[in-house]
Protein backbone atom coordinates (compact mmCIF):
# COMPACT_ATOMS: atom_id res chain seq x y z
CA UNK A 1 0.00 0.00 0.00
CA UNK A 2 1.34 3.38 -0.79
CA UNK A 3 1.25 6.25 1.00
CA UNK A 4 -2.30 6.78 1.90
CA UNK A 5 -2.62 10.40 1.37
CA UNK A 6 -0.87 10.39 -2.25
CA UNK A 7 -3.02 7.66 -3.05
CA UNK A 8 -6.18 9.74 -2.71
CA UNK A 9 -4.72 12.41 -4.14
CA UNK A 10 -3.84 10.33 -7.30
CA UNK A 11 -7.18 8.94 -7.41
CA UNK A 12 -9.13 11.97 -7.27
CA UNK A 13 -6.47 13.21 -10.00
CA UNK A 14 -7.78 10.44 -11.57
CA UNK A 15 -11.02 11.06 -11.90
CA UNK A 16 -11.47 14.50 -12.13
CA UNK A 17 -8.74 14.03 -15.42
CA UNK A 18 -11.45 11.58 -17.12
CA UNK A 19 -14.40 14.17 -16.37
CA UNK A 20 -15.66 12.37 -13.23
CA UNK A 21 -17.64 14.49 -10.57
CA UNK A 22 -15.83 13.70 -7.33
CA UNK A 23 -15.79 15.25 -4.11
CA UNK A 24 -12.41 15.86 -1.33
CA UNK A 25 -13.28 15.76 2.47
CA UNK A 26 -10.62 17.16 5.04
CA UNK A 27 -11.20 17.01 8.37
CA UNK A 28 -10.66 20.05 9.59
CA UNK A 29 -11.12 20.09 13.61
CA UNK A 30 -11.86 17.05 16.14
CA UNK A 31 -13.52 17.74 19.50
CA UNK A 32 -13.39 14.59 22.04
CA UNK A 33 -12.37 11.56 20.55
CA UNK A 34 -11.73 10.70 16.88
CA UNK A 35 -11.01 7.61 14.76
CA UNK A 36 -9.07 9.72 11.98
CA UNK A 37 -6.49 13.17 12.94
CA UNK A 38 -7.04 16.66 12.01
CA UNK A 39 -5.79 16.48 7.99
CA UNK A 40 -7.05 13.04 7.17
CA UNK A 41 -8.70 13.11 3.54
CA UNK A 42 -11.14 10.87 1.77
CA UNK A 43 -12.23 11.37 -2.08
CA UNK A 44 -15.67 10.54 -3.37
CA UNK A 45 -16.34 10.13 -7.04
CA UNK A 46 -20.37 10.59 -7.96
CA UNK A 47 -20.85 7.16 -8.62
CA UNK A 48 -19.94 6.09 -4.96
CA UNK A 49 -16.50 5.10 -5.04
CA UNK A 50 -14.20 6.04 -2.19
CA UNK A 51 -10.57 5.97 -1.69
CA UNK A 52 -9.04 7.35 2.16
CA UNK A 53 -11.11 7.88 5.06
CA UNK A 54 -12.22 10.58 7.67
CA UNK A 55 -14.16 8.38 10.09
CA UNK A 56 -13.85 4.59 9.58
CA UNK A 57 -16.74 4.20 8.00
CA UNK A 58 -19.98 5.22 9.33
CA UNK A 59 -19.46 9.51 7.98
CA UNK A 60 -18.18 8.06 4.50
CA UNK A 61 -21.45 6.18 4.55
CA UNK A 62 -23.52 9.68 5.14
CA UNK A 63 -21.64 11.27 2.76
CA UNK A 64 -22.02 8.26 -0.38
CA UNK A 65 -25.92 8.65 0.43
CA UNK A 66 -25.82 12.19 0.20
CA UNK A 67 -24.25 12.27 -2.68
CA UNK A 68 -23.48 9.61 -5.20
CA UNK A 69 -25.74 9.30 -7.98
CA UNK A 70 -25.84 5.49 -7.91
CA UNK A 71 -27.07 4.92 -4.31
CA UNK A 72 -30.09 7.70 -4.23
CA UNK A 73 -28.26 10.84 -3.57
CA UNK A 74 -30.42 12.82 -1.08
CA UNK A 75 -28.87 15.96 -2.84
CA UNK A 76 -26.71 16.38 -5.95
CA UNK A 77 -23.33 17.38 -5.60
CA UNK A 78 -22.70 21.27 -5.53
CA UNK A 79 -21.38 22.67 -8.23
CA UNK A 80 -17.44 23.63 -7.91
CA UNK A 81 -17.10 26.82 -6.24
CA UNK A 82 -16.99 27.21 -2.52
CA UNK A 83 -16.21 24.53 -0.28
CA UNK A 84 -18.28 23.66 2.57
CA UNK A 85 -17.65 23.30 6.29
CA UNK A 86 -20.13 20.33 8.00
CA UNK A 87 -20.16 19.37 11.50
CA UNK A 88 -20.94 15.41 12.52
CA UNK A 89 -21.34 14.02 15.67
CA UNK A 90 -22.72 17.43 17.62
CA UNK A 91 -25.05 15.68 20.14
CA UNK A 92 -24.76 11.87 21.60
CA UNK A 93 -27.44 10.81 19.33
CA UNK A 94 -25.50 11.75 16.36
CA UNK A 95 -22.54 10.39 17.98
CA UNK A 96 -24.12 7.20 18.30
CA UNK A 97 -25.22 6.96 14.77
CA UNK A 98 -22.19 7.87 13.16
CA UNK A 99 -20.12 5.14 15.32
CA UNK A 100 -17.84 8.39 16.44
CA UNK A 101 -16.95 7.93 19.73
CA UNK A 102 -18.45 9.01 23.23
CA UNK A 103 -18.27 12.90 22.99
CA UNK A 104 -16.58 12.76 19.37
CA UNK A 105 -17.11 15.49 17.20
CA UNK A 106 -15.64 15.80 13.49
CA UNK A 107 -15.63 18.94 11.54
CA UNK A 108 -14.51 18.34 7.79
CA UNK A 109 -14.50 20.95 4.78
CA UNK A 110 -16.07 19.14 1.62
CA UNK A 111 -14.21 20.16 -1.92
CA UNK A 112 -16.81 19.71 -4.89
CA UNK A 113 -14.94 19.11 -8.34
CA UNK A 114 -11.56 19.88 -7.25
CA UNK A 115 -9.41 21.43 -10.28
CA UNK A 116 -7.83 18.44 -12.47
CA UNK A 117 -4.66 20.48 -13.27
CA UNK A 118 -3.88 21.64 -9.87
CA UNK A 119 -4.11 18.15 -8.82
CA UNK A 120 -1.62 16.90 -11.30
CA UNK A 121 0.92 19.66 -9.94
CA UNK A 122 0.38 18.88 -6.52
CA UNK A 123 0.75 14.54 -7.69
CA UNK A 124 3.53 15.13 -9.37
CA UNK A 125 5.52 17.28 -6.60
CA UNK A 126 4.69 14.42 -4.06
CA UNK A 127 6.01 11.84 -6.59
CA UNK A 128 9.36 13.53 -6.77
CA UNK A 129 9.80 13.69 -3.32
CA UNK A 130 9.11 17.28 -2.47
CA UNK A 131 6.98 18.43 0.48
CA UNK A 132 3.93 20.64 -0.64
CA UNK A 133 1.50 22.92 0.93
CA UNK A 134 -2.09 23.66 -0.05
CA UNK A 135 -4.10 26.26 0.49
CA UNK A 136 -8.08 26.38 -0.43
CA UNK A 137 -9.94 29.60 0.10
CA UNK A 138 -12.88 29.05 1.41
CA UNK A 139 -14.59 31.75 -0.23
CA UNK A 140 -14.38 30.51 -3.72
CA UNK A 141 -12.52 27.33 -3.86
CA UNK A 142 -9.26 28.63 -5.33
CA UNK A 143 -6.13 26.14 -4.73
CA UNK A 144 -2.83 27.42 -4.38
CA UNK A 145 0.38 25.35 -4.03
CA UNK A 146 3.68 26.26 -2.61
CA UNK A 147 6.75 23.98 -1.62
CA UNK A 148 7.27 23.65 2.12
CA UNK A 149 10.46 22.89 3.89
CA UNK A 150 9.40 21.59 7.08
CA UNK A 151 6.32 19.10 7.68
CA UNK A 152 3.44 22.02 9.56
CA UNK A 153 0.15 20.76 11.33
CA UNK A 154 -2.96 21.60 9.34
CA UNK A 155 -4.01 24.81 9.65
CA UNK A 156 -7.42 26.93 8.75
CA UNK A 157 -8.83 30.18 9.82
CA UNK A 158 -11.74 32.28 8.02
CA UNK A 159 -10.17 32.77 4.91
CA UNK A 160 -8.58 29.69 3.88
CA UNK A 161 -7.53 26.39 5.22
CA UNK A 162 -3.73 25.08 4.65
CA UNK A 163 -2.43 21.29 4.83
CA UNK A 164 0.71 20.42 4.12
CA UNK A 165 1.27 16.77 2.02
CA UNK A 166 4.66 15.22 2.55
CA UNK A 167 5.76 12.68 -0.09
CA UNK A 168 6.48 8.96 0.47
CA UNK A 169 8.17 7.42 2.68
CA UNK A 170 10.59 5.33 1.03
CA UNK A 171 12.78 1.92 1.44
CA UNK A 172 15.64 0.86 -0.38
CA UNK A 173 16.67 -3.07 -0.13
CA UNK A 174 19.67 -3.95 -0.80
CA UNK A 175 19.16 -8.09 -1.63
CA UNK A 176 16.63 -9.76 -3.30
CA UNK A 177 15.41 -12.59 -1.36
CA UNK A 178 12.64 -14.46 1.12
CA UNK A 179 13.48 -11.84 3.77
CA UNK A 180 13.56 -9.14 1.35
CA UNK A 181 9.89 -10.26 0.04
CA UNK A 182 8.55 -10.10 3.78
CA UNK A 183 9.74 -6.88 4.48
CA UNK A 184 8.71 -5.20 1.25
CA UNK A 185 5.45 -6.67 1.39
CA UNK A 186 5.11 -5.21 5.52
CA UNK A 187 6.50 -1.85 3.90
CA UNK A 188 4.05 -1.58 1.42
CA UNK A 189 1.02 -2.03 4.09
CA UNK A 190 2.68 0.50 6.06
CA UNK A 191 3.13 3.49 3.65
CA UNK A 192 6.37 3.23 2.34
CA UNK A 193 7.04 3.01 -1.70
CA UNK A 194 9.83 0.21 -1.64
CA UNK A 195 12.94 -0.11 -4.68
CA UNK A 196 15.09 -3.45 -3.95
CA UNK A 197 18.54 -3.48 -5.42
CA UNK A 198 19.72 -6.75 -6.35
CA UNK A 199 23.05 -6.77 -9.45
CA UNK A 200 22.42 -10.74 -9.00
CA UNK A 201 20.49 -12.64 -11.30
CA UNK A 202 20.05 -15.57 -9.36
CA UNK A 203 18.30 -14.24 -6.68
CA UNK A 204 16.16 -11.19 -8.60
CA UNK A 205 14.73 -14.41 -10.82
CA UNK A 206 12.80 -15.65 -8.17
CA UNK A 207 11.05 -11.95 -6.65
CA UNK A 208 7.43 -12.04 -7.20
CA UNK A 209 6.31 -8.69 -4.81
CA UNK A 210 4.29 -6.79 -6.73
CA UNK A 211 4.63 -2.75 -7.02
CA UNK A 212 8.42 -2.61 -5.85
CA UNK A 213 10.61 -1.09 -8.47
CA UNK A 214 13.76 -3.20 -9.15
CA UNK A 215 17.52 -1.93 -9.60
CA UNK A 216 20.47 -4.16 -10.97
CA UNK A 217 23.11 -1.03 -10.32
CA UNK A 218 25.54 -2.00 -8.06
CA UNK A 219 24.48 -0.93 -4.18
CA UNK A 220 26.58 2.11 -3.13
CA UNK A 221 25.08 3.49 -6.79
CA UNK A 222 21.65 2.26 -6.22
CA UNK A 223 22.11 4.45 -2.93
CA UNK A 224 23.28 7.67 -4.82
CA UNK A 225 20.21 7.52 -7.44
CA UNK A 226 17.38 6.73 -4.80
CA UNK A 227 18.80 10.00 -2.92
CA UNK A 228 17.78 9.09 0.15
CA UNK A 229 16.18 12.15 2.38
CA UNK A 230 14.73 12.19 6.42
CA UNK A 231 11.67 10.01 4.83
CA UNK A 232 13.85 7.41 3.57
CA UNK A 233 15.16 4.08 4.99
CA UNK A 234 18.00 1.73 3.56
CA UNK A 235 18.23 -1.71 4.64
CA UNK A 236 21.30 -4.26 3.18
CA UNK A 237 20.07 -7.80 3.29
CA UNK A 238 22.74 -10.22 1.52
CA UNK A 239 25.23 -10.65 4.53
CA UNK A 240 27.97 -10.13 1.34
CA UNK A 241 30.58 -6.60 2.58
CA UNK A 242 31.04 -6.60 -1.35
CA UNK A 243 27.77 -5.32 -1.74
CA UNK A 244 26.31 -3.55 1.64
CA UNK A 245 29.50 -2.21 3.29
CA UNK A 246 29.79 0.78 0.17
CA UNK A 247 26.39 0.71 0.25
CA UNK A 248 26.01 1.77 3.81
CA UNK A 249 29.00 4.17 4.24
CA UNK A 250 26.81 6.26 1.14
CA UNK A 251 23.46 5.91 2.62
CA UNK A 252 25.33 6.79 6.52
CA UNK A 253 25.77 10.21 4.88
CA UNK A 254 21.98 11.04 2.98
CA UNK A 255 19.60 12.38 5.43
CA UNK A 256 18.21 8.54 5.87
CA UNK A 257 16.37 8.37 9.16
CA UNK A 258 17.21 4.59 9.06
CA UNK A 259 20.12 2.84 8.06
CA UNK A 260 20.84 -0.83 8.97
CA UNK A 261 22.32 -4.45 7.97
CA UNK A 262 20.73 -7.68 8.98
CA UNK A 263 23.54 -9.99 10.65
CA UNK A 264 24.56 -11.72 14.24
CA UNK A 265 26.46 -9.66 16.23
CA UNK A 266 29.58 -11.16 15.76
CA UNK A 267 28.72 -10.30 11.96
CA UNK A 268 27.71 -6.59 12.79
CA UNK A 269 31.27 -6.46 15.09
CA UNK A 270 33.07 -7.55 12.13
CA UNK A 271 31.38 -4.93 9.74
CA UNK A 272 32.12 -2.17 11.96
CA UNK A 273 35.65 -3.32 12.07
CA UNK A 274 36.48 -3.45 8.46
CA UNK A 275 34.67 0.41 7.54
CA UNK A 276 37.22 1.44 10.59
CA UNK A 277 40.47 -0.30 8.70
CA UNK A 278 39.67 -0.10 5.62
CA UNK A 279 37.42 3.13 4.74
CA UNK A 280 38.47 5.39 7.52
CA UNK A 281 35.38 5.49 9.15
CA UNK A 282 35.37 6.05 13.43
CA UNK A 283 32.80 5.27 16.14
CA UNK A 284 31.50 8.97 15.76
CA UNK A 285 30.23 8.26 12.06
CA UNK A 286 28.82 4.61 12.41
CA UNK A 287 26.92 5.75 15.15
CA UNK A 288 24.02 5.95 13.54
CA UNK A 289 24.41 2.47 11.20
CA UNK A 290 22.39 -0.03 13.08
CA UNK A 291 23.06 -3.76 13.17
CA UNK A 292 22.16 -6.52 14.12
CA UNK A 293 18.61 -4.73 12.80
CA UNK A 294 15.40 -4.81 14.83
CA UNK A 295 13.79 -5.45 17.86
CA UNK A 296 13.73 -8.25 20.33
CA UNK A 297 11.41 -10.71 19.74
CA UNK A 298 13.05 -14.52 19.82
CA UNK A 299 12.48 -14.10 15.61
CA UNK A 300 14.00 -17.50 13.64
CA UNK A 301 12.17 -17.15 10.52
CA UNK A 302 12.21 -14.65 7.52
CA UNK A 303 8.32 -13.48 8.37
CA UNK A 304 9.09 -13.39 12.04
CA UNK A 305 12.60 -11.50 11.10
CA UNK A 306 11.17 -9.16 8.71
CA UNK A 307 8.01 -8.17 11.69
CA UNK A 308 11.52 -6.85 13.81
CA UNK A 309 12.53 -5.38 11.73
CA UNK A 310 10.07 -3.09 10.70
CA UNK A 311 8.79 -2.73 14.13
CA UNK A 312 12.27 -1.12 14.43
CA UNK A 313 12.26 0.65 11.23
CA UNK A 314 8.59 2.13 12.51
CA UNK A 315 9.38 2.76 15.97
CA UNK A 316 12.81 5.18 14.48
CA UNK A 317 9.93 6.26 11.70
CA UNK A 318 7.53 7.51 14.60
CA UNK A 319 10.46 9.42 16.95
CA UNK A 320 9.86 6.56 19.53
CA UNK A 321 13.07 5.55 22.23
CA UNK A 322 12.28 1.97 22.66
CA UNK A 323 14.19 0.09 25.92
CA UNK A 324 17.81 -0.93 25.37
CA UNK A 325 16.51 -4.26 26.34
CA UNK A 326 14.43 -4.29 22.56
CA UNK A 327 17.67 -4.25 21.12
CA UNK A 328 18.70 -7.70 19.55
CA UNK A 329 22.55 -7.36 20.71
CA UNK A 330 21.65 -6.25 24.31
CA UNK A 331 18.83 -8.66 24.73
CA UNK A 332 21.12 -11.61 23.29
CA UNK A 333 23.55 -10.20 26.20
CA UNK A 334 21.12 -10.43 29.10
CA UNK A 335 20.10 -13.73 28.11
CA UNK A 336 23.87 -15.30 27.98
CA UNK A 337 24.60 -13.14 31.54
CA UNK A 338 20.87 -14.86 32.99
CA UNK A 339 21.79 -18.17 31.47
């Protein structure tokens, strides 16, 4: 699964490109409790399909009766023009019906016919990895873009209401393989657009993820093109130096949040050793290479190994400090001291 907010953003693209009337939904404020944050979007094209989500159901169900033409629309779809601001969930009834919970109260801003050409600009920005803002007046509707160089919390007042997009996060693999298969696949469900780097025949021959892109450059250049930036990850998978050690010394200086090798300790020891002897490397700049790779949970097999992993590779993702004792090398060390 890609990210889910460029996904919408494609779809509605989509549809408004091939003349479909669609529909985008923001919400805009949350009192109480609330099944989606402040910025979630959902797109609704006038026949009733939906793609994102502002509730978890129950609203998007309000809104596809209201609205789409093939299941009885209590009222057509407004003309493009202004946007409109709709409150659900104001009293417990309403609560109750639209499955928000106790005391949850959503305020969203609905889009009708969003501009086809402004989406494409604001798609194709995402795609290349750039961080966008954009602003809709609520007076008229008008869209305007603008690059953004930090991430910013939504943001609306009476004239117009701002969210910033950020695009993809991204993985780079370095091996083709069983592990490499689990981990993409996990990656996928969890936002990330994933690009394996394999130069081997042998083991690319046998890859059947779907929706990865595939690189036979050699690592350390595999590493230069993907560019990695703070919303990408690079992971080296085939236990060969010849291909992760250059590999990792160019992705330890890119702006990668994550960058790790799977490995035993004595393997991650011995890796750390040869980028000191032989590539001039020090403590101080392989601080931040991690290995042996994820967390702490008794893993033997590549599914099991690949859940650690990206349980790590989410935790780092999400600014979360997990226990010393998660870490595979310390909790292998506790264990031999207990035992």
């Amino acid at each position: 699964m890609e990210n889910l907010d460029v996904m919408v953003l494609r779809t509605l693209r989509d549809w408004r490109r091939a003349g479909r009337r669609a529909l985008l939904t923001t919400v805009v404020r949350t009192w109480g409790s609330s099944p989606r944050p402040v910025g979630s979007i959902m797109a609704l094209a006038e026949d009733g399909a939906v793609v994102g989500s502002v509730s978890g159901g129950c609203i998007e169900d309000d809104l596809i009766a209201r609205y789409s033409r093939l299941h009885g629309a209590a009222e057509p779809m407004p003309p493009a023009g202004a946007p409109a601001l709709v409150k659900y969930g104001i009293t417990a009834d309403e609560a109750h019906r639209f499955g928000l919970p106790c005391g949850g109260t959503l305020e969203l801003l609905l889009e009708y016919d969003p501009d086809a050409a402004s989406l494409d600009t604001l798609v194709a920005a995402l795609e290349r990895g750039q961080l966008m803002q954009r602003s809709v007046a609520l007076a008229d509707g008008g869209v305007r873009l603008a690059e953004s160089a930090a991430p910013d919390a939504l943001h609306v007042d009476d004239e117009a209401l701002t969210n910033t997009f950020g695009p993809e996060y991204r993985m780079l693999l370095i091996g083709a393989g069983q592990l490499a298969e689990y981990l993409s696949t996990m990656a996928k469900f969890s936002g990330f657009a994933v690009t394996l780097c394999d130069p081997r025949v042998e083991y690319r021959s046998a890859w059947s993820v779907p929706g990865v892109a595939i690189t036979t450059e050699m690592p350390d250049d595999a590493v230069t093109a993907f560019r990695p930036d703070r919303r990408s990850c690079v992971v080296a998978l085939t236990h060969d130096p010849k291909l992760d050690d250059l590999a990792l010394l160019e992705a330890l200086v890119s702006d990668a949040f994550y960058v790790g090798a799977i490995g035993s300790r004595r393997n991650a020891e011995a890796r750390r050793e040869r980028m000191v002897e032989h590539f001039g490397q020090t403590a101080a700049s392989l601080a931040r290479l991690r290995g042996p790779i994820g967390i702490y949970i008794g893993s033997k097999t590549p599914p099991e190994i690949a859940v650690s992993v990206m349980a790590e590779i989410l935790a780092v993702k999400n600014a979360v400090t997990l226990p010393r004792e998660t870490e595979v090398a310390n909790a292998k060390a506790l264990q031999e001291e207990a035992g």
